[in-house]
Each structure stands twice: as C-alpha cells, then as structure tokens.
N, C-alpha and C. Protein backbone atom coordinates (compact mmCIF):
# COMPACT_ATOMS: atom_id res chain seq x y z
N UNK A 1 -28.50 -18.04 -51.45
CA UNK A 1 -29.15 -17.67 -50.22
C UNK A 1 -30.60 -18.14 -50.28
N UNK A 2 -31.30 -18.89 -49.59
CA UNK A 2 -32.09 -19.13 -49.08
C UNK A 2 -33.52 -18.30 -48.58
N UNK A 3 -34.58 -17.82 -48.88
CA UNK A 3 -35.39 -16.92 -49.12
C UNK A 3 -36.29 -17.80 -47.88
N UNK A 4 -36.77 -17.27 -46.82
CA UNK A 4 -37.90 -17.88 -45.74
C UNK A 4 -38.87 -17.83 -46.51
N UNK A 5 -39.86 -18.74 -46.06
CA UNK A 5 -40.90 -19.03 -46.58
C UNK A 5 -41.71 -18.38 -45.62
N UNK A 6 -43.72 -18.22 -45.28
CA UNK A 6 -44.24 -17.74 -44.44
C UNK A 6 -43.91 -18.51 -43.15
N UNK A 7 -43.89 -20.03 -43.62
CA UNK A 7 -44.20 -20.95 -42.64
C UNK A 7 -43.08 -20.98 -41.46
N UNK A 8 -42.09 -20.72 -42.42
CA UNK A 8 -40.70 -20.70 -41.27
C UNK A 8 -40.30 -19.39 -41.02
N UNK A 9 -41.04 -18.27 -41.20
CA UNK A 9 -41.07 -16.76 -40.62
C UNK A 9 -41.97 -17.15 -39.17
N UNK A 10 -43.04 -17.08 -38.86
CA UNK A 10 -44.03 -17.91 -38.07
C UNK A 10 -43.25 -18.97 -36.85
N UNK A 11 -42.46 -19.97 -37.31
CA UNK A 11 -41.66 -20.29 -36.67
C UNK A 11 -41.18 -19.82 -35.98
N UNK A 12 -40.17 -19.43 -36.49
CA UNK A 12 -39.02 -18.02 -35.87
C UNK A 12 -39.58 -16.87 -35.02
N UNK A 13 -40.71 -16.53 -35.15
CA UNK A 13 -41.57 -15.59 -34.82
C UNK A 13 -41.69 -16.04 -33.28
N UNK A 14 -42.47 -17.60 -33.16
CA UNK A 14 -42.69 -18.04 -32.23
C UNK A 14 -41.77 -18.07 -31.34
N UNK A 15 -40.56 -18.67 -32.15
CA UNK A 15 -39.29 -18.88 -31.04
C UNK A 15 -39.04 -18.01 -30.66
N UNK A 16 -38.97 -16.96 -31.08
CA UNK A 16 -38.36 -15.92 -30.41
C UNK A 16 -39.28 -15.37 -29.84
N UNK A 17 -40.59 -15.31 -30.01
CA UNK A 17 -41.34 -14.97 -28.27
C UNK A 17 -40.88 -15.42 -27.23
N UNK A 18 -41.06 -16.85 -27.61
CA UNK A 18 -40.89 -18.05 -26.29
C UNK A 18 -38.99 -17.51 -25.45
N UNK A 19 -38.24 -17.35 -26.69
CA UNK A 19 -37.30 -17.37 -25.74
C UNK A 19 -37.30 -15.64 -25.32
N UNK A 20 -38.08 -14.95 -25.66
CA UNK A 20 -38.08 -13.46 -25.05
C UNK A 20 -38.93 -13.74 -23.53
N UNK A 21 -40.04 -14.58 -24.01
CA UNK A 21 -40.92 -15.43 -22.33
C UNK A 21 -40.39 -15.64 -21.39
N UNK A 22 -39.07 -16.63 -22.00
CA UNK A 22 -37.80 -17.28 -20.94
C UNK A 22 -37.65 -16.15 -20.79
N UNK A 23 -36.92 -15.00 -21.24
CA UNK A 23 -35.95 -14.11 -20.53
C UNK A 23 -36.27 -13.69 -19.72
N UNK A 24 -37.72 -12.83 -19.69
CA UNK A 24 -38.57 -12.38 -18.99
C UNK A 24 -38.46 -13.13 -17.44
N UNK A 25 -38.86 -14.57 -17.61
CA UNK A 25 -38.91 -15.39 -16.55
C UNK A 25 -37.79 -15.43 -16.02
N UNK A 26 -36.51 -15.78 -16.42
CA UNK A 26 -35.33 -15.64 -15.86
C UNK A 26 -34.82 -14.44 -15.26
N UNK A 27 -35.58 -12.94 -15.94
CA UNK A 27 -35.29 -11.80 -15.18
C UNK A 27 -35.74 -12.07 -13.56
N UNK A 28 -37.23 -11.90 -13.80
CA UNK A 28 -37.89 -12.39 -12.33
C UNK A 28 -37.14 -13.10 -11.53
N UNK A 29 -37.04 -14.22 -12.11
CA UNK A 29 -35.97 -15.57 -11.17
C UNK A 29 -35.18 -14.77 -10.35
N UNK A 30 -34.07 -13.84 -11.52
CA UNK A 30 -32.87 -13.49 -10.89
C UNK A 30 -32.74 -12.25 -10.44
N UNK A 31 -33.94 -11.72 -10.34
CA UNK A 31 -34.69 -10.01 -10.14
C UNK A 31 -32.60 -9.34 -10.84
N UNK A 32 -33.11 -9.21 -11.87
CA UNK A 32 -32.12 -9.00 -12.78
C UNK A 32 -32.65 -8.66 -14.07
N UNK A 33 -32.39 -7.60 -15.16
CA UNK A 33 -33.00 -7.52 -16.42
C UNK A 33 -31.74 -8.42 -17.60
N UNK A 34 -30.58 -8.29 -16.77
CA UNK A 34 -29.42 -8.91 -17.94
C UNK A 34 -29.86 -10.07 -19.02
N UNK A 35 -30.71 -10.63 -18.32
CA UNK A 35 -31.31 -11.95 -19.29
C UNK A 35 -31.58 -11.49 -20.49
N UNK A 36 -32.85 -9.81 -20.17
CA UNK A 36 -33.61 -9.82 -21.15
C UNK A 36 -32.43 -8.98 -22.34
N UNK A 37 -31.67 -8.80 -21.70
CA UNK A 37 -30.67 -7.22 -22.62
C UNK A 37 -30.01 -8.42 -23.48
N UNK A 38 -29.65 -9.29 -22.81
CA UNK A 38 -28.77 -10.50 -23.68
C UNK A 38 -30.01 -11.01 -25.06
N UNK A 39 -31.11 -11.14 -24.52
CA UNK A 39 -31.33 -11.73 -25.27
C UNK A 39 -31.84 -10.97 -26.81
N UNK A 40 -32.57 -9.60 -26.25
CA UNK A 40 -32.38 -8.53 -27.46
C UNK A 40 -31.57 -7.86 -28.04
N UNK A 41 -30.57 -8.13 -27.67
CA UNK A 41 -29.14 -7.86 -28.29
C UNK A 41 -28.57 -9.01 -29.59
N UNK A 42 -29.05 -10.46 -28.60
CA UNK A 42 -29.10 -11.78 -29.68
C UNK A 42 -29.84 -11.34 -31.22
N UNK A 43 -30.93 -10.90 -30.48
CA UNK A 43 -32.11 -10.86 -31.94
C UNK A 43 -31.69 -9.49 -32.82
N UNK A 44 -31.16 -8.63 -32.20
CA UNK A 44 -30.11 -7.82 -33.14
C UNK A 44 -29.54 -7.77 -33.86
N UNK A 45 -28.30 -8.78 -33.47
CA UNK A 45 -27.49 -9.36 -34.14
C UNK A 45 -27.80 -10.19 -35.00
N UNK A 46 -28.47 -11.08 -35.20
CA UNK A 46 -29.35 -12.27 -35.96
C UNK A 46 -30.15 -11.32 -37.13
N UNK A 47 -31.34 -10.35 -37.40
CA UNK A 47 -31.67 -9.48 -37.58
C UNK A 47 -30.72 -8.54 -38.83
N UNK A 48 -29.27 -8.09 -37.55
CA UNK A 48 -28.19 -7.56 -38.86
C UNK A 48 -27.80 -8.36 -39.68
N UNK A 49 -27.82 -9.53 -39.43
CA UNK A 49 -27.14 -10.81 -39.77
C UNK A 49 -27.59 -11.24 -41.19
N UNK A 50 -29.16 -11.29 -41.00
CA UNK A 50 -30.06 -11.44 -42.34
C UNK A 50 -30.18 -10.68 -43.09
N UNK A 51 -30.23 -9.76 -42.65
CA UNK A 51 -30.74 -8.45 -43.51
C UNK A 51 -29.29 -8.06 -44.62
N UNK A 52 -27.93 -8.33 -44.07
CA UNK A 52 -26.93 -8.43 -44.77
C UNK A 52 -26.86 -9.26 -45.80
N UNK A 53 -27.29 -10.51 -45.41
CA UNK A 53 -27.49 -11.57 -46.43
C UNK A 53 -26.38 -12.83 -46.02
N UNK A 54 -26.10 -12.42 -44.51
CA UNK A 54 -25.47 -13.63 -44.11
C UNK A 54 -26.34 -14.98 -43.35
N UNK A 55 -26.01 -15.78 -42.86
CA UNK A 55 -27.00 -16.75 -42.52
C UNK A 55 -26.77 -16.44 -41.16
N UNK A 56 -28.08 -17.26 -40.50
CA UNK A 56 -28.30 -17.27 -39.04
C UNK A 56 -27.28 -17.66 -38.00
N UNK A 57 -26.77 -17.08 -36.90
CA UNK A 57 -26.28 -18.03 -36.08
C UNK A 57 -26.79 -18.70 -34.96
N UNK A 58 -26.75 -20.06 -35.09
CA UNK A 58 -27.47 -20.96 -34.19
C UNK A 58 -26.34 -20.89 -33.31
N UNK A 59 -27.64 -20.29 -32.01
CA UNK A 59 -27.30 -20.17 -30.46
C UNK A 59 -27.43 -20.96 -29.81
N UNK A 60 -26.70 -21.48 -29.13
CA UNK A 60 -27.66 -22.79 -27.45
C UNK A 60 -28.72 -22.04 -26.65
N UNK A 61 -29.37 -22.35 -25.97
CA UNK A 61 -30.30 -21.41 -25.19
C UNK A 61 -30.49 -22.37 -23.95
N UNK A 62 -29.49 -23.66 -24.02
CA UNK A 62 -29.83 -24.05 -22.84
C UNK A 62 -29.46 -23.24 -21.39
N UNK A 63 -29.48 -23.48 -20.48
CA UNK A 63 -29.41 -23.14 -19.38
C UNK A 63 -28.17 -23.60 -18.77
N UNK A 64 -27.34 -22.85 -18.22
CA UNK A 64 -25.91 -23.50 -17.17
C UNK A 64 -26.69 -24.51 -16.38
N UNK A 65 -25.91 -25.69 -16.37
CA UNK A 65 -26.66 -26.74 -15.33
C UNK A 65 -25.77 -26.25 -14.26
N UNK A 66 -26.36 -26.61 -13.14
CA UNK A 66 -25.26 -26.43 -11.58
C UNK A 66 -25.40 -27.54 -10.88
N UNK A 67 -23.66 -28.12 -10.80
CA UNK A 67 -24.10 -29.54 -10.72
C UNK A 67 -23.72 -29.33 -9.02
N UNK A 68 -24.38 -30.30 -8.41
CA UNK A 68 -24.03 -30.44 -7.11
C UNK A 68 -22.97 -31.04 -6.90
N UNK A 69 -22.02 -31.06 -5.47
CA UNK A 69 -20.49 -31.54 -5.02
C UNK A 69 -21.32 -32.63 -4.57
N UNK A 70 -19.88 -33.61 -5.18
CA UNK A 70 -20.10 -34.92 -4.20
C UNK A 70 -20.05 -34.75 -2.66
N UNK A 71 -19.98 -35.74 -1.94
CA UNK A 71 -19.11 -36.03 -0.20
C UNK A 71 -17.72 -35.61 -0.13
N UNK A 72 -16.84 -36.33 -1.15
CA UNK A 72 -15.38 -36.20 -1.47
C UNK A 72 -15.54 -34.63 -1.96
N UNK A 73 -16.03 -34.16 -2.97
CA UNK A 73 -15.83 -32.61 -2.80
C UNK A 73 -15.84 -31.75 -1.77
N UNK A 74 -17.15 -32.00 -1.50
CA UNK A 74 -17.10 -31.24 -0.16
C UNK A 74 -16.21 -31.30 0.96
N UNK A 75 -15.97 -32.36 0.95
CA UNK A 75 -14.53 -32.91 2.48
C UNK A 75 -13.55 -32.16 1.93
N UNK A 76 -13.34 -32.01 0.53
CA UNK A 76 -11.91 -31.24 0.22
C UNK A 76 -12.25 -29.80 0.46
N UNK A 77 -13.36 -29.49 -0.12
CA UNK A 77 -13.21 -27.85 -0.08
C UNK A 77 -13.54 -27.64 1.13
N UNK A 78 -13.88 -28.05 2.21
CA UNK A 78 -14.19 -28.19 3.55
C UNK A 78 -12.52 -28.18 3.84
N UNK A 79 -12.15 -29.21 3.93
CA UNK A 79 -10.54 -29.16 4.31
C UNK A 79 -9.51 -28.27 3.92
N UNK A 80 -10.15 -27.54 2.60
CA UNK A 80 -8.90 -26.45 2.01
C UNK A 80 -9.29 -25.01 2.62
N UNK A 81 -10.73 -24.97 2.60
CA UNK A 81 -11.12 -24.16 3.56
C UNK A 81 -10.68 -23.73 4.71
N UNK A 82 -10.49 -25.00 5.55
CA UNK A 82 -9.54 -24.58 7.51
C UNK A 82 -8.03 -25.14 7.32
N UNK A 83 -7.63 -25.46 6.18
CA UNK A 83 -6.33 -24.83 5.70
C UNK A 83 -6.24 -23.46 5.73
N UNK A 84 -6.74 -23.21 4.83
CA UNK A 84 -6.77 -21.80 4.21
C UNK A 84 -6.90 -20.69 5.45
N UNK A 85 -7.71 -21.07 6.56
CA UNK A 85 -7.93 -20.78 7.46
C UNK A 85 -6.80 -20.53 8.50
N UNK A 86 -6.85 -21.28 9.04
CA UNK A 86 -4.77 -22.01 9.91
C UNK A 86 -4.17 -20.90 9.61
N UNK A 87 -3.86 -21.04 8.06
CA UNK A 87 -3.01 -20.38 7.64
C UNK A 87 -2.89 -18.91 7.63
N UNK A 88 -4.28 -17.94 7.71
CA UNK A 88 -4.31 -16.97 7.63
C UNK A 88 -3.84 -16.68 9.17
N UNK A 89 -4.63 -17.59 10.04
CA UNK A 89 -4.16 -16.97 11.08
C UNK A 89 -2.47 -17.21 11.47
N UNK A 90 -1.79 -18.43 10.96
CA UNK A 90 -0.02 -18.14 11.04
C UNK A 90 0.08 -16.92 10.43
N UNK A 91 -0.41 -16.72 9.33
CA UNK A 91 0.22 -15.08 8.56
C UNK A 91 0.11 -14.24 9.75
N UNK A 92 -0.91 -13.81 10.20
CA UNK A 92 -1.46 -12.55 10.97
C UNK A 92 -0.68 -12.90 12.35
N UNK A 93 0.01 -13.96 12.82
CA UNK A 93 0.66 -14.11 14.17
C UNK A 93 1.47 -13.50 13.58
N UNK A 94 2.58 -14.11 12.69
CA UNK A 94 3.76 -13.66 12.15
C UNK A 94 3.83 -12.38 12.07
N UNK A 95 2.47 -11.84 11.42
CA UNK A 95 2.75 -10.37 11.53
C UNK A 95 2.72 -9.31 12.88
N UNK A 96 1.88 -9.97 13.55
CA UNK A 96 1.79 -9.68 14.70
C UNK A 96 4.08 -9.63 15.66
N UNK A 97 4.09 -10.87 15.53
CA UNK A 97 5.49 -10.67 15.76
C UNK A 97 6.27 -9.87 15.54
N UNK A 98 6.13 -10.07 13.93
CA UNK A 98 7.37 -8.93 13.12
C UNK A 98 7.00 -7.68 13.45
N UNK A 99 6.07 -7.13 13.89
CA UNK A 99 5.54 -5.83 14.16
C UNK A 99 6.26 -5.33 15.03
N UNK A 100 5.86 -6.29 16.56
CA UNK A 100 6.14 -6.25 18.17
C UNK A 100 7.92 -5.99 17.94
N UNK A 101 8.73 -6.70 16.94
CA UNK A 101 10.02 -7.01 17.23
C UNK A 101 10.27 -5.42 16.47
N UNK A 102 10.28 -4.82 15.41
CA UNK A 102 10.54 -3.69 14.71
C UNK A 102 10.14 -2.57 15.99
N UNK A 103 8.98 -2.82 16.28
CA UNK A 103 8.24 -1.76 17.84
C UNK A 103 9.66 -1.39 18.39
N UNK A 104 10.14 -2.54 19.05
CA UNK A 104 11.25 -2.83 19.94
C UNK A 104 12.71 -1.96 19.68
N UNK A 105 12.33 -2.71 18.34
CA UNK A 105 14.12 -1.84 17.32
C UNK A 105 13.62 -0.28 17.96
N UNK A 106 12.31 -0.12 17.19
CA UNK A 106 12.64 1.49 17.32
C UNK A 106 12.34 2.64 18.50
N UNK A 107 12.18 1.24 19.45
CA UNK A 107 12.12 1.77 20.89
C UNK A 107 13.55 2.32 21.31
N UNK A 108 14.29 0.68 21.48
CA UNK A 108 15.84 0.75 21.11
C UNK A 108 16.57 1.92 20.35
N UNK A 109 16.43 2.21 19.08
CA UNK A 109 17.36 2.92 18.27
C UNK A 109 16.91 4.25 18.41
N UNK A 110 15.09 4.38 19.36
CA UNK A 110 15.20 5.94 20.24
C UNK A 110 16.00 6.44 21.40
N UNK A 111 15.73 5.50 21.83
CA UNK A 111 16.70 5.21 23.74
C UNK A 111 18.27 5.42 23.40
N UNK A 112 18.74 4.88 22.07
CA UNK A 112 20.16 5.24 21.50
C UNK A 112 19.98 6.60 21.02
N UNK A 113 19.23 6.99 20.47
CA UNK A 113 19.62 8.41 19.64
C UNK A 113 19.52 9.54 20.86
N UNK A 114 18.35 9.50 21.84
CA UNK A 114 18.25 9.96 23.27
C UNK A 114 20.00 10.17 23.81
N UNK A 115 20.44 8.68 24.21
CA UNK A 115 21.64 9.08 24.72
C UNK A 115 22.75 9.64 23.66
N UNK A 116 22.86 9.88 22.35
CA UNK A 116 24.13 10.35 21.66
C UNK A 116 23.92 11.38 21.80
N UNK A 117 22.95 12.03 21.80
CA UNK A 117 22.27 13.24 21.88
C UNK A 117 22.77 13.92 23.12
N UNK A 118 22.72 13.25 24.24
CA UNK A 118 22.92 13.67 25.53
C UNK A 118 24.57 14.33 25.11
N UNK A 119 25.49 12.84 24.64
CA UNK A 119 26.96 12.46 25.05
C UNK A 119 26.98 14.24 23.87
N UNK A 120 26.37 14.54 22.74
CA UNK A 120 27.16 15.43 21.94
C UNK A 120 26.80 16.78 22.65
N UNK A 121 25.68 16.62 23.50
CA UNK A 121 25.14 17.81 24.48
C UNK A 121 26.96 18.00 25.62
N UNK A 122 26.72 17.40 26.10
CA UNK A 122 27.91 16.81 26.80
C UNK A 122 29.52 17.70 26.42
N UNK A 123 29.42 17.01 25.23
CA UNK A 123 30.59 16.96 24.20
C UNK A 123 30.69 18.68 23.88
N UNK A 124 29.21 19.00 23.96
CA UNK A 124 29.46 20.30 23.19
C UNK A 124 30.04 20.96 24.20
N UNK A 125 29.69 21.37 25.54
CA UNK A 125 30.05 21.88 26.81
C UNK A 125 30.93 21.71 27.15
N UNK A 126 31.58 20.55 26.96
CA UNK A 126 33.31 20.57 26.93
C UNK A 126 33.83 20.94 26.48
N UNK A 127 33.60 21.25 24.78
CA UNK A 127 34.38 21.60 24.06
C UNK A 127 34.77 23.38 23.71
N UNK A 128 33.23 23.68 24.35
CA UNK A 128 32.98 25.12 24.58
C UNK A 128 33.99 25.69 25.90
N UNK A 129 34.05 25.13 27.09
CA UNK A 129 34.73 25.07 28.14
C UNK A 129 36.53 25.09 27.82
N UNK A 130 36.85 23.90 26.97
CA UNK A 130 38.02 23.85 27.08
C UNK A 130 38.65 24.89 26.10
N UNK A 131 37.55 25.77 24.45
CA UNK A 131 37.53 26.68 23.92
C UNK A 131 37.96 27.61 24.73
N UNK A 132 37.12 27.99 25.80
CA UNK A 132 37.38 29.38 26.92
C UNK A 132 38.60 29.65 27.33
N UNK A 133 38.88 28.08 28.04
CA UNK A 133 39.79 27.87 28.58
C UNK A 133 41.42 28.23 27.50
N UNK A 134 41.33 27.76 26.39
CA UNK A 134 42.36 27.85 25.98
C UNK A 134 42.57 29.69 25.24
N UNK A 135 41.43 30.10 24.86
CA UNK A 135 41.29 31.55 24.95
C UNK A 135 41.83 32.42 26.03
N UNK A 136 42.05 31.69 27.31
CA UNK A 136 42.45 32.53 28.50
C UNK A 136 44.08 32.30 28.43
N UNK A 137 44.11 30.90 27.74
CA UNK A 137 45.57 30.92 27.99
C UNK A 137 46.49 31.37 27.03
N UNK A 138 45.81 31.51 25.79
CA UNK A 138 46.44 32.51 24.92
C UNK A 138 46.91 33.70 25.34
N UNK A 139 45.39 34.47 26.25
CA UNK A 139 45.67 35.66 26.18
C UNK A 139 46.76 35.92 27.42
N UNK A 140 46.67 34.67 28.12
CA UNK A 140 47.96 35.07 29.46
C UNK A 140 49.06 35.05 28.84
N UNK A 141 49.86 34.31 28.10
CA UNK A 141 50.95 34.54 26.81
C UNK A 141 50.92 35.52 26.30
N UNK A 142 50.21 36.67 26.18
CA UNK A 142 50.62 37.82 25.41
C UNK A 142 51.54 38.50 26.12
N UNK A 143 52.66 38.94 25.39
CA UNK A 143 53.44 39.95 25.72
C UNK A 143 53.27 41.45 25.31
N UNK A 144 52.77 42.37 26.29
CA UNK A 144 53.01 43.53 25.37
C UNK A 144 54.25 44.28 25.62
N UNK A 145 55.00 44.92 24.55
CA UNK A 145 55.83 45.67 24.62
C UNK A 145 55.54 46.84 25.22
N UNK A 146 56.09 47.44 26.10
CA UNK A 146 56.03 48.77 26.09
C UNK A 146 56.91 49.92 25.60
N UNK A 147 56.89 51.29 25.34
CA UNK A 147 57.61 52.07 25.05
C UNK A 147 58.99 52.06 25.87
N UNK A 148 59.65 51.20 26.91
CA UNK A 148 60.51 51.10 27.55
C UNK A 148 61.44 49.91 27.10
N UNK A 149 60.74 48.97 26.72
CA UNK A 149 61.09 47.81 26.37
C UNK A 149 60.65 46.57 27.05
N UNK A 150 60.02 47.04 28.33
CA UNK A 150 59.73 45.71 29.27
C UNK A 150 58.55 44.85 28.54
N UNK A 151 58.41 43.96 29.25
CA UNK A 151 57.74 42.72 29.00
C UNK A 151 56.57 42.85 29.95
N UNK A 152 55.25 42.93 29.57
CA UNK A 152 53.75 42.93 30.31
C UNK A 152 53.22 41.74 30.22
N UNK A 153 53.31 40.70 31.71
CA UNK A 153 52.58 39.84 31.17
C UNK A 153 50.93 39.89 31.25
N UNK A 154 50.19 38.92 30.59
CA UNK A 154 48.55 38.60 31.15
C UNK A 154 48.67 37.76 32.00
N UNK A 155 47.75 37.84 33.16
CA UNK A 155 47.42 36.23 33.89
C UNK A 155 46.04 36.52 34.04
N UNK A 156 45.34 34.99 34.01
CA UNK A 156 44.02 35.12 34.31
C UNK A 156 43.71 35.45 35.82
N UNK A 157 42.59 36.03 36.17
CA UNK A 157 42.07 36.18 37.64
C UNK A 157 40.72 35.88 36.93
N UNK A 158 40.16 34.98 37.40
CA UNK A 158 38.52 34.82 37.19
C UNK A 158 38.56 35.26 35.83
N UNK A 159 37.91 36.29 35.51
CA UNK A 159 36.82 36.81 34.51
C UNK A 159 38.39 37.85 34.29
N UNK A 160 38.84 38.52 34.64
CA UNK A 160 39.64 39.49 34.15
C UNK A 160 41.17 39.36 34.52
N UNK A 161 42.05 40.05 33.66
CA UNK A 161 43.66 39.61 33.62
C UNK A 161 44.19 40.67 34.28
N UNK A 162 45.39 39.87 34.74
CA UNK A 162 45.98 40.65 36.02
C UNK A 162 47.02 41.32 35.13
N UNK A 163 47.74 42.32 35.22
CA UNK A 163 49.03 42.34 34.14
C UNK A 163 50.26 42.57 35.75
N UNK A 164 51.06 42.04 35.29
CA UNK A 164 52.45 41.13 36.05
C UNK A 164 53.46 41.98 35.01
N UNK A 165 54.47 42.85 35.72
CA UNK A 165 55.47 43.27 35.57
C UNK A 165 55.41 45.12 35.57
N UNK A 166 56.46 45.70 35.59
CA UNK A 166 55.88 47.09 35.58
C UNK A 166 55.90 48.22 34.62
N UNK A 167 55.21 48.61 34.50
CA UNK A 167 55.67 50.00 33.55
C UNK A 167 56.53 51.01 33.52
C-alpha cells in the first residue's frame, strides 16, 4: 500500500474542493441539492475506502453531454408523436362505441326484463284465478251423506254454494 505524500494530500484536497465548487454550482443550476448529497456521499465512500486500506476509486466527474436531434430525428419523433396521437383518438372512438352499443344491450335486456315481469305478473293472476276456480269446482263435487242416505250436492252461486237435493 502506498502511503500519500504531503504533496499529493494537497492535491486531493484541492480536487475535492473544486469538485464540492462544481456541486455547489450545479445545485444552483438545477435549484436542486442532489448534486451536492452525491457528491459527499462520493467523498465518504473514498474516505472509508482509505482508511480501510483499500485503494481509491477513480470516478468520472464529467458531465452527461445532451446531444441535440438531428432534422431526421425530429421528423420521426414528430411523426411518432401524431401517430401516437391518431391513435389515441381511434382508441377513445372505439371506446366511445363499445360503450354506446353495451348502453343499448342494457337498455334492451331492461325493456325485456320489464316485459317478463309483466307476462309472470300476468301469469300469476291466472294462475291464482284458475286456483279459485278449480277450488270451486272441487267443492261443487262434494257429496255429503246424510243420515238418510241421500246425496247433497254443492253448486257454486257467486261467492257461496247452493246445496241441490233434499234432506
């Protein structure tokens, strides 16, 4: 291991102002502190690094370049753009459709459940009716015996039974 000398403590010293300077400046730039947290976090690490007795790690410190689009870029991402565009609006018709048409179904399959509803309303009243009805005709079929032996019949009259034969 390698022991610094003053001269290249001093060094290091410097650099790492300068690039704590940059950070600083790049905070401002980007009214952002992340620069500076990155970069005292760097000297942390570097710092644990030595003090362990491992060697330095050399960092880049350049800067992301941002390169500008050509003409041809731009025409494409321009063009994928009102693609992209078009297209959202086919989605949102489509949906628009599929909406309107389901609306419809369940306009439809109300207007159906409305009328079964009616027909079992219907259904029920008939079935209650022809119930009555066949209740009356039971009871006109009854025979009662009497202590004589004769035969009593029922017949309906309206609401109440006539009895037919004599005692």
């Amino acid at each position: 291991m390698k022991v610094p000398t003053d001269i290249e403590k001093a060094k290091t010293k410097n650099e790492e102002e300068e690039i704590m300077v940059n950070a600083i400046q790049q905070c401002l730039e980007d009214e952002s502190c992340l620069p500076l947290i990155k970069e005292e976090i760097k000297l942390k690490i570097q710092c644990k690094r030595v003090e362990s007795g491992k060697e330095e790690l050399k960092v880049d410190q350049r800067r992301r370049v941002q390169y500008s689009l050509t003409e041809e870029e731009v025409f494409k991402r321009n063009r994928r753009k009102e693609q992209n565009r078009r297209s959202a609006v086919r989605t949102r018709s489509r949906q628009k459709t599929r909406i309107a048409e389901l609306e419809k179904d369940v306009n439809s399959l109300e207007e159906d459940q409305c009328s079964l509803e009616q027909t079992i309303d219907s259904l029920k009243t008939e079935l209650q009716t022809l119930d009555n009805m066949l209740k009356i005709h039971k009871c006109s079929q009854v025979k009662l015996l009497s202590s004589c032996g004769s035969s009593i019949q029922l017949l309906p009259t309206g609401n109440n039974l006539a009895i037919l034969g004599g005692m």
